[in-house]
N, C-alpha and C. Protein backbone atom coordinates (compact mmCIF):
# COMPACT_ATOMS: atom_id res chain seq x y z
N UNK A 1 278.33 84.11 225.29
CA UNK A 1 279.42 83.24 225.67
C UNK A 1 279.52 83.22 227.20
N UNK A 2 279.70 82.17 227.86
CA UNK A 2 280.04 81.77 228.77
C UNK A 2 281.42 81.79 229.30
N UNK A 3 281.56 82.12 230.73
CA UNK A 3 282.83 81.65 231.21
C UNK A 3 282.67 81.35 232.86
N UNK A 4 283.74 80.48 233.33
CA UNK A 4 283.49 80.23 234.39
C UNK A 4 283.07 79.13 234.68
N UNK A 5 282.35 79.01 236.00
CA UNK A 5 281.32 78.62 236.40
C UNK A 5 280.25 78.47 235.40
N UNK A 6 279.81 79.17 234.65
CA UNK A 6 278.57 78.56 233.84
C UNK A 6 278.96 78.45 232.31
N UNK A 7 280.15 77.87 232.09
CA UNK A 7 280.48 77.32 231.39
C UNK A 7 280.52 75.73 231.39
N UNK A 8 279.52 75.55 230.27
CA UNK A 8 279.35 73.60 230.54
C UNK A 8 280.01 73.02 229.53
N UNK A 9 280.59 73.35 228.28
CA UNK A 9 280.82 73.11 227.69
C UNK A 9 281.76 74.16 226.56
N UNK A 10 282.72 73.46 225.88
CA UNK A 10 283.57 74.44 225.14
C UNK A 10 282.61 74.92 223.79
N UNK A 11 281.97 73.97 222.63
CA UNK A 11 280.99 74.30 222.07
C UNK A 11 279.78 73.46 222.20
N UNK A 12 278.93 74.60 221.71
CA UNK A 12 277.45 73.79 221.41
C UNK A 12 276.50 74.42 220.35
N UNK A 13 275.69 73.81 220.12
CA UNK A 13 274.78 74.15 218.89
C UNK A 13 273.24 73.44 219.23
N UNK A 14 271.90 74.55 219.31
CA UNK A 14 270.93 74.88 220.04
C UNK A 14 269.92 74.57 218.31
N UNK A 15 268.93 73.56 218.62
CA UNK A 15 268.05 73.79 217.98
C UNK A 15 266.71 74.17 217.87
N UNK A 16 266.38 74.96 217.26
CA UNK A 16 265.30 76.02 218.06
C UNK A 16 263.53 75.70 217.11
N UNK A 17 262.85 75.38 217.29
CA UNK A 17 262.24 75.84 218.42
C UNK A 17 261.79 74.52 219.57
N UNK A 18 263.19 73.61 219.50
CA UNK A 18 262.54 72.44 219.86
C UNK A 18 263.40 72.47 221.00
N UNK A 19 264.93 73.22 220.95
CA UNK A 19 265.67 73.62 222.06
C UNK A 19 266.78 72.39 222.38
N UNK A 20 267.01 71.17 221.60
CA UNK A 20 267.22 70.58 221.60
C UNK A 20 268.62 70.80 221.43
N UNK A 21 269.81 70.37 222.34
CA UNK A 21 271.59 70.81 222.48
C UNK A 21 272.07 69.64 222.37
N UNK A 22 273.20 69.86 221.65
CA UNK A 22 274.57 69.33 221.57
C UNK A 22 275.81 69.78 221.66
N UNK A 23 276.37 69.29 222.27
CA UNK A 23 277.81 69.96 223.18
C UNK A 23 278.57 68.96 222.38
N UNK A 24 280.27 69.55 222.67
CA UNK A 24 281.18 68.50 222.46
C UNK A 24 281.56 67.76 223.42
N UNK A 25 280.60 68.07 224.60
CA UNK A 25 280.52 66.87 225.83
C UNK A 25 280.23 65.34 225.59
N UNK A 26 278.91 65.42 224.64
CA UNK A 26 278.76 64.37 224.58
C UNK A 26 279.25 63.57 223.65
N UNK A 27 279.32 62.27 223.64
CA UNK A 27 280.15 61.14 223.30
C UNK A 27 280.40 61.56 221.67
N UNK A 28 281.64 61.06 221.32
CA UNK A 28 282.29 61.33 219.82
C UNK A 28 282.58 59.91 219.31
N UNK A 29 281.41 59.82 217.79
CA UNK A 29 281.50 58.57 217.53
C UNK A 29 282.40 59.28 215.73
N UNK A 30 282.89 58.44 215.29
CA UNK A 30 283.65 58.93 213.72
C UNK A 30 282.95 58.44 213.37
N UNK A 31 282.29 58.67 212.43
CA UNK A 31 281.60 58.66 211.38
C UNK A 31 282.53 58.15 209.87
N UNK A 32 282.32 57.30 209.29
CA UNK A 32 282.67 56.65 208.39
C UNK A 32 282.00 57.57 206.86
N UNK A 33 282.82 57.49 205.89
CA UNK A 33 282.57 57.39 204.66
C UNK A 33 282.30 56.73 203.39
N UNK A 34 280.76 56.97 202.79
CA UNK A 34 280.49 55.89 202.04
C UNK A 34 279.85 57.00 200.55
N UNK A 35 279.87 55.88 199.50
CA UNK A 35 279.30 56.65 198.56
C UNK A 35 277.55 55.49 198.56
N UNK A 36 277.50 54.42 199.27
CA UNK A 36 276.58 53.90 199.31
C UNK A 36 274.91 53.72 199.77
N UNK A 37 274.42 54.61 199.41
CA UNK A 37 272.91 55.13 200.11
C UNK A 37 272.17 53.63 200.53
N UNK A 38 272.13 54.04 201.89
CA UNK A 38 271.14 53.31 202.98
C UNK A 38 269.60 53.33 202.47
N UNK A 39 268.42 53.01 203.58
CA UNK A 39 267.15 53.13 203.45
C UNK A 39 266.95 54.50 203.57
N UNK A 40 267.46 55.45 204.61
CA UNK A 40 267.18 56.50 204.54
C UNK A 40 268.29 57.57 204.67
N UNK A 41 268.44 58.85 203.93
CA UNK A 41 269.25 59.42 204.20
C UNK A 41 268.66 61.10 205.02
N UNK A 42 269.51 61.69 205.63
CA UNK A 42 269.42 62.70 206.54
C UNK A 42 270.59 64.52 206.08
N UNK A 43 269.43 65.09 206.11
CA UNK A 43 270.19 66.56 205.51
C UNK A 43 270.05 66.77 207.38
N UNK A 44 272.08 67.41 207.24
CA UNK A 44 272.40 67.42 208.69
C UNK A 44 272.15 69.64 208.82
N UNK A 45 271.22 69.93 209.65
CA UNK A 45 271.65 71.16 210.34
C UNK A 45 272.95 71.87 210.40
N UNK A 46 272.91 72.63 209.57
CA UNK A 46 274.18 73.55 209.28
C UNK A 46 275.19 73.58 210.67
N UNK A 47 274.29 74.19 211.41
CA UNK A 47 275.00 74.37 212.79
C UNK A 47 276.14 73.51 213.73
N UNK A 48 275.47 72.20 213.08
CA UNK A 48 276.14 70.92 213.60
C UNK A 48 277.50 70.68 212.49
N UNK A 49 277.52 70.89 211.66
CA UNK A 49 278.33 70.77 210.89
C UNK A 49 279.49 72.10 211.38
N UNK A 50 279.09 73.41 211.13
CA UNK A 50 279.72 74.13 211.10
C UNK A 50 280.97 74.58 212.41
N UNK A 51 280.08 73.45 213.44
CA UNK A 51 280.66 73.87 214.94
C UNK A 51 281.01 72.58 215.28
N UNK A 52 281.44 71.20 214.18
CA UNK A 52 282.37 70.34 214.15
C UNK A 52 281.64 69.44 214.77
N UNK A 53 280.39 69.78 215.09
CA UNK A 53 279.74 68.62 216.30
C UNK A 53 279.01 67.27 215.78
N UNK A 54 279.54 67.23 214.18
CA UNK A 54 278.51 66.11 213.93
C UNK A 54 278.74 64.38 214.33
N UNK A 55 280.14 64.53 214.96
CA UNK A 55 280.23 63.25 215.82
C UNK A 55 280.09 63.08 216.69
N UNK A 56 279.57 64.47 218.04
CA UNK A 56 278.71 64.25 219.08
C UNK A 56 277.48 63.78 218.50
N UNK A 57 277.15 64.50 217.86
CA UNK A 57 275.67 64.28 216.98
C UNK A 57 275.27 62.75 217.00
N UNK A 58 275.97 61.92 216.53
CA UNK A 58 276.39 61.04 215.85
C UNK A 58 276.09 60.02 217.51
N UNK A 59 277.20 60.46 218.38
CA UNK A 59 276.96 59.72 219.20
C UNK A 59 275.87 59.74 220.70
N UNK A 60 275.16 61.04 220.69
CA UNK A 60 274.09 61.91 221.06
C UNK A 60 273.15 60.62 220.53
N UNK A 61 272.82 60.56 219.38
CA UNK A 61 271.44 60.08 219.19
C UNK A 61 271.74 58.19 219.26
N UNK A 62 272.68 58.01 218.61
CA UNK A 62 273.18 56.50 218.54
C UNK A 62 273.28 56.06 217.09
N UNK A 63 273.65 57.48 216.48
CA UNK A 63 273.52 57.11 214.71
C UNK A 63 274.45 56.18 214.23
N UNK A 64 273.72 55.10 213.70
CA UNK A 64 274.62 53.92 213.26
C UNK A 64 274.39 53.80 211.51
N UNK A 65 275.51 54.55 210.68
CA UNK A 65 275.09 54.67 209.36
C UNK A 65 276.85 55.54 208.89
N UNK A 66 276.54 56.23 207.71
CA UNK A 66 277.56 56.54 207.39
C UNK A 66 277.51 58.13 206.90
N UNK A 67 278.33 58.82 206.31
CA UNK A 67 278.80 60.45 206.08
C UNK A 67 278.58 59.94 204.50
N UNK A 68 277.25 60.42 203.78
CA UNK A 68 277.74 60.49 202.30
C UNK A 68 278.38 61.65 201.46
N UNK A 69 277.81 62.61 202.18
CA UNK A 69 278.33 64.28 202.01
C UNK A 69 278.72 64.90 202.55
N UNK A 70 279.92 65.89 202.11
CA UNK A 70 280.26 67.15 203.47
C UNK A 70 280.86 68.20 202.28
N UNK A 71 279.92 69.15 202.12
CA UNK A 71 280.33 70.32 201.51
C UNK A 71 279.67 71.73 202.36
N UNK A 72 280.72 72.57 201.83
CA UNK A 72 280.59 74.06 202.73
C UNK A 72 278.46 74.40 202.44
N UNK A 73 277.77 73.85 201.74
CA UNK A 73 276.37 74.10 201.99
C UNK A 73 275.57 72.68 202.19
N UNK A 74 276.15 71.52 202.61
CA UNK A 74 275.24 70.78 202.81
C UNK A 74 276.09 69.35 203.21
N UNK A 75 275.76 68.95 204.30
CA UNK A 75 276.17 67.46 204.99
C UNK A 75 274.89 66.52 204.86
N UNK A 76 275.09 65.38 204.49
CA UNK A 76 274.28 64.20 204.20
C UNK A 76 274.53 63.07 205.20
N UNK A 77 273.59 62.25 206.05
CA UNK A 77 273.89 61.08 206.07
C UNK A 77 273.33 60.26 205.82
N UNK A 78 273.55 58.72 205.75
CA UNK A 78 272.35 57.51 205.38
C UNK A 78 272.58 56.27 206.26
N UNK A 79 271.50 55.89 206.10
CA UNK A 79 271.67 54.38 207.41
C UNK A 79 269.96 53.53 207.15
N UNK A 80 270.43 52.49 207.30
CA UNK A 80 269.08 51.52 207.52
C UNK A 80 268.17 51.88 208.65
N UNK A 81 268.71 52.51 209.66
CA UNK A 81 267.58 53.13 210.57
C UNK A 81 267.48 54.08 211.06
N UNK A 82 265.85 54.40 211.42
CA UNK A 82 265.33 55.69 211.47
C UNK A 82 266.10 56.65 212.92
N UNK A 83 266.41 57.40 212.92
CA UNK A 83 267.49 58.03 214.07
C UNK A 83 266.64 59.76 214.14
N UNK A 84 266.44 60.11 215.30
CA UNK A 84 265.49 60.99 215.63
C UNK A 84 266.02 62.03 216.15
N UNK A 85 265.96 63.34 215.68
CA UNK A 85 266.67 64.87 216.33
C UNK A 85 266.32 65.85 215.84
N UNK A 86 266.19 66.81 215.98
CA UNK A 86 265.86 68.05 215.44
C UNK A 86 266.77 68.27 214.85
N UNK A 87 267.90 68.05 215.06
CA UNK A 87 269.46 68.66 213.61
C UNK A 87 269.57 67.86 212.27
N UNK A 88 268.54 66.39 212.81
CA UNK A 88 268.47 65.91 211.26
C UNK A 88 266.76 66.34 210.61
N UNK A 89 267.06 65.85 209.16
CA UNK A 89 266.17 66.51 208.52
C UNK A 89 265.80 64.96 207.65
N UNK A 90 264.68 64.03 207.58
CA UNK A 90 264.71 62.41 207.51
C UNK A 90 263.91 62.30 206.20
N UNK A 91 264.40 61.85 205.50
CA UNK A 91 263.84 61.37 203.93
C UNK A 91 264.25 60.04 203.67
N UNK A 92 262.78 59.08 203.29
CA UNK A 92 262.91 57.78 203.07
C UNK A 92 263.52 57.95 201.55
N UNK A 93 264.48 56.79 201.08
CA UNK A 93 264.86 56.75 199.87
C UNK A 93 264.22 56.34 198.92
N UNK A 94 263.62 56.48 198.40
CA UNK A 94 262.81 55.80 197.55
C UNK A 94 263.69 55.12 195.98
N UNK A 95 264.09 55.78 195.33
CA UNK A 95 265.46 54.69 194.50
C UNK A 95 266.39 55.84 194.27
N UNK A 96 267.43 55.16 193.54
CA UNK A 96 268.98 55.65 193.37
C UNK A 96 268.85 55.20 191.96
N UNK A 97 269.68 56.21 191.40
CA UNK A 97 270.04 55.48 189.96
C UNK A 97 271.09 56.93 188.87
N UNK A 98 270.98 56.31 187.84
CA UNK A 98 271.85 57.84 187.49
C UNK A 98 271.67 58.94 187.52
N UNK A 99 272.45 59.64 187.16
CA UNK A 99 271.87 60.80 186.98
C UNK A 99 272.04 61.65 185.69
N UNK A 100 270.63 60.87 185.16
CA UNK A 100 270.39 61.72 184.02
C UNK A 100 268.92 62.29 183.97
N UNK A 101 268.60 63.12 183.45
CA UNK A 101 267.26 63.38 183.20
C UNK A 101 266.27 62.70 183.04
N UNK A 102 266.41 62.20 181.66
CA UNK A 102 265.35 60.77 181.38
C UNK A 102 265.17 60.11 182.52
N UNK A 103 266.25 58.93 182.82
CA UNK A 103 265.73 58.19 183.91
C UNK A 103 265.08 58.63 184.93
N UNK A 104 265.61 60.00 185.71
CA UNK A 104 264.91 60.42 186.51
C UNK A 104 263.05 60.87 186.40
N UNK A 105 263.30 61.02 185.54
CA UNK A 105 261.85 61.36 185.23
C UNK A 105 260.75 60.67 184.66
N UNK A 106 261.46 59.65 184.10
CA UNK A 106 260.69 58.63 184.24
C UNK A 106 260.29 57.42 185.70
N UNK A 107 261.45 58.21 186.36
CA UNK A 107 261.42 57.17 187.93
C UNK A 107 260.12 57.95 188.66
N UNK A 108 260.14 59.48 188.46
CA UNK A 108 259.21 60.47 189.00
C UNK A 108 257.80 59.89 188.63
N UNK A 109 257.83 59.66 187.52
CA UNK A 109 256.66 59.30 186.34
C UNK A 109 255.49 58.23 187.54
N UNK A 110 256.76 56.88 187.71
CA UNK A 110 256.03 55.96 188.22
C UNK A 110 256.24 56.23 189.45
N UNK A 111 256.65 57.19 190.65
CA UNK A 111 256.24 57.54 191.64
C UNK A 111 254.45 57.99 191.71
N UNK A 112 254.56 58.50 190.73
CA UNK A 112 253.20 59.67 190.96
C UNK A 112 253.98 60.61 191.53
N UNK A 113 254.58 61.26 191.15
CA UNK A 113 255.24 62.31 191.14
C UNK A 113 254.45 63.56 190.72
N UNK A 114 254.25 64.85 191.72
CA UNK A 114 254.16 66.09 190.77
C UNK A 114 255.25 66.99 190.71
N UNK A 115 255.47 67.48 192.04
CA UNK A 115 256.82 67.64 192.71
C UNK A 115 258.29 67.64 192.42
N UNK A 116 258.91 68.17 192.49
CA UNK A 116 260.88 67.64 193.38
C UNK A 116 261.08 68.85 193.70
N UNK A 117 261.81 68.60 194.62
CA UNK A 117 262.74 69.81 195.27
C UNK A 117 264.17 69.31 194.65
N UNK A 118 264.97 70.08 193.89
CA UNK A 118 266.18 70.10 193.87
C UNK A 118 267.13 70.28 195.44
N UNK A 119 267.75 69.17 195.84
CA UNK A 119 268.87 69.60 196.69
C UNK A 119 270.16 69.28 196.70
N UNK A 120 270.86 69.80 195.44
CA UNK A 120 272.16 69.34 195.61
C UNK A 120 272.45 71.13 195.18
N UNK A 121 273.97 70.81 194.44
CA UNK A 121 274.78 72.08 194.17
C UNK A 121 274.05 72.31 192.80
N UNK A 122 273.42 73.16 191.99
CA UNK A 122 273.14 74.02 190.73
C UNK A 122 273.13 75.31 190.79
N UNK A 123 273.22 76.09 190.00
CA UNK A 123 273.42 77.44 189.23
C UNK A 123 272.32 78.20 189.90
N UNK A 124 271.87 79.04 190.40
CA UNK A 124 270.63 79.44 190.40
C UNK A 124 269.28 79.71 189.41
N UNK A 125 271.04 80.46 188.02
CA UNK A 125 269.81 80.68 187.21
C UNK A 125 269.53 79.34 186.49
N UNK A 126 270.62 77.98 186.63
CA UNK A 126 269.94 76.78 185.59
C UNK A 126 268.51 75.81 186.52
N UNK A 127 268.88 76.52 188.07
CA UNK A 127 267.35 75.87 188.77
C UNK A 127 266.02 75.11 188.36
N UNK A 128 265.41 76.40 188.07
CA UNK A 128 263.83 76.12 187.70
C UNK A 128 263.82 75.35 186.31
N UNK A 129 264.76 75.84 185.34
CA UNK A 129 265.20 75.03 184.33
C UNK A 129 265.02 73.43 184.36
N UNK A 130 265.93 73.18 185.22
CA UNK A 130 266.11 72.15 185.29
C UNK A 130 264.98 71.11 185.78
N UNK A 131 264.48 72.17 187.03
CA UNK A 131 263.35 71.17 187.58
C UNK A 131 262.43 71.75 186.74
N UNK A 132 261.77 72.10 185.81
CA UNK A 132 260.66 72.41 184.91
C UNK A 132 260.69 71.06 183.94
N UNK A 133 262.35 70.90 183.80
CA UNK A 133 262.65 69.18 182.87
C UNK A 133 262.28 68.40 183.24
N UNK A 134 262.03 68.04 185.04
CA UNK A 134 261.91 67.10 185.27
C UNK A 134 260.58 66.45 185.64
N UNK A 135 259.90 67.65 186.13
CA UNK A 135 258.25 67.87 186.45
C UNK A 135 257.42 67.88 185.47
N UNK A 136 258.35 68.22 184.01
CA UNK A 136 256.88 67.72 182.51
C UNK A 136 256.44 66.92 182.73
N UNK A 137 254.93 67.14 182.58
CA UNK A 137 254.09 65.55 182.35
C UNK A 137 253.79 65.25 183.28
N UNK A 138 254.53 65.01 184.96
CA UNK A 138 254.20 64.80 185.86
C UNK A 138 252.57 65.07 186.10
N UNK A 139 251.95 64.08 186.87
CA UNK A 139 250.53 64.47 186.47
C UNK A 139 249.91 63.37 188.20
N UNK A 140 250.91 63.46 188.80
CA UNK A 140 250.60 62.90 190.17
C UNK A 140 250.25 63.21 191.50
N UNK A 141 250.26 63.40 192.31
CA UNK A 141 250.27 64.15 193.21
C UNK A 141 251.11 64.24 194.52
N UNK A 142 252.07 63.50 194.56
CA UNK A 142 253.57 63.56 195.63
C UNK A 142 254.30 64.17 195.12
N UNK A 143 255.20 64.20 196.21
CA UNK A 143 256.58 65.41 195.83
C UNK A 143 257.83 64.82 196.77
N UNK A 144 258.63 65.04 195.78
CA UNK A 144 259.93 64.31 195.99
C UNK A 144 261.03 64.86 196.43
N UNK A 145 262.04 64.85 196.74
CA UNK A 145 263.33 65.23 196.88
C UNK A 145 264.31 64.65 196.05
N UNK A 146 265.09 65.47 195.49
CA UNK A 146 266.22 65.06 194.40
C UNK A 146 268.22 65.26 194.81
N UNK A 147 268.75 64.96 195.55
CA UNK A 147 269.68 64.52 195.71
C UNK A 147 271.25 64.04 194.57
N UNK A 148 272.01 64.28 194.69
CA UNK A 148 272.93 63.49 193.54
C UNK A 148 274.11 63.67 194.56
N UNK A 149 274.44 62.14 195.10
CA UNK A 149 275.44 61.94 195.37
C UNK A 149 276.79 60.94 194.60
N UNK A 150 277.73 61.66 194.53
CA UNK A 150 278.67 61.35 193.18
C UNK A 150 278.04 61.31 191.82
N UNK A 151 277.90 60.36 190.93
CA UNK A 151 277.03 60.56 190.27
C UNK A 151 275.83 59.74 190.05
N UNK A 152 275.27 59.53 190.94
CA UNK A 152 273.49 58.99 190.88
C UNK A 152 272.67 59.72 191.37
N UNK A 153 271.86 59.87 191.18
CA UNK A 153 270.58 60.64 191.43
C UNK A 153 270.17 59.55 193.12
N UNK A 154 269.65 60.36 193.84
CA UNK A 154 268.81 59.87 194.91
C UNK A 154 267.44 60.45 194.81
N UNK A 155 266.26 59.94 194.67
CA UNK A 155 265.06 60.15 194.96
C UNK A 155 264.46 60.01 196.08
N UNK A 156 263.77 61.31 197.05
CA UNK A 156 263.54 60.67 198.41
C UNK A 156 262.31 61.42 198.67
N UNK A 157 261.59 60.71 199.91
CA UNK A 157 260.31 61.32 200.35
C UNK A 157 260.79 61.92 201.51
N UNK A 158 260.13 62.99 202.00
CA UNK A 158 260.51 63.36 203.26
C UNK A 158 259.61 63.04 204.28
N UNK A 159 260.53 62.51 205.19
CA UNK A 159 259.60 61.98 206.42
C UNK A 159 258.90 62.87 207.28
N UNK A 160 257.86 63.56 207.47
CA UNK A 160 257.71 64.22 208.44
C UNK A 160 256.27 63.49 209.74
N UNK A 161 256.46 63.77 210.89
CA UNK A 161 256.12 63.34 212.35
C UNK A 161 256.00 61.87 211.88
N UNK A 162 256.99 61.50 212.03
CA UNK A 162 257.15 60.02 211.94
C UNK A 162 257.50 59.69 213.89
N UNK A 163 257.77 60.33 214.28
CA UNK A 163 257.81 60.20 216.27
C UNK A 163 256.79 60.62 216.66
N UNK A 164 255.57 61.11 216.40
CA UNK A 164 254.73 61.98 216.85
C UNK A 164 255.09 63.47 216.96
């Protein structure tokens, strides 16, 4: 902790290993609430959440989209465009729909799906369970991300070096 003179800011949150800061210096945009998934949605860095900064965040990068989630293990956002930071974490959507098993797995089916990562709230021990339901048969070779916001399922790819 800082004081003084080399104090630049009241908080901030450091992302490592890219070193990349956000203060509550910089600009505070509100962020809106939607249950409506964009093209892509974004798993937000704990840190940013936890140290209130996700509307510097927000106005740091120029995120123009909306808040689909905010629970004590996981903040979501979504927007039609691609928005670049080390505190977000970028998965194209690939579809939405309920959330039931079947459908999902049949949506997996015609992905070419082998894959999912579960990321919402479950049991630990109903986990593997669950995704063992959904990965039968699967016989593809991508891997997905699984999501459920309110109640639809989100299916997503994760973007990675999409900036270089």
């Amino acid at each position: 902790m800082y004081t003084g003179e080399l104090a630049t800011c009241n908080v901030s949150a450091v992302s490592l290993p890219t070193k990349e800061r956000i203060t509550d210096q910089h600009e505070h945009v509100q962020l809106h609430e939607s249950n409506n998934v964009m093209d892509y949605l974004y798993e937000v860095d704990s840190t940013v959440a936890k140290a209130n900064l996700l509307g510097n965040l927000a106005g740091k990068t120029g995120f123009e989209g909306s808040l689909i989630q905010s629970s004590n293990r996981r903040t979501l956002l979504t927007s039609n465009m691609l928005c670049k930071s080390a505190f977000l974490r970028m998965h194209l959507v690939k579809e939405v729909c309920d959330f039931n098993v079947n459908i999902i797995h049949k949506t997996l089916k015609r992905f070419d799906a082998k894959k999912v990562t579960l990321r919402f709230e479950i049991k630990t021990r109903d986990y593997w369970c669950f995704r063992k339901r959904l990965e039968a048969d699967l016989k593809g070779d991508k891997h997905f991300y699984l999501f459920k916001v309110g109640d639809k399922a989100v299916i997503t790819e994760l973007l990675k070096h999409v900036f270089g």
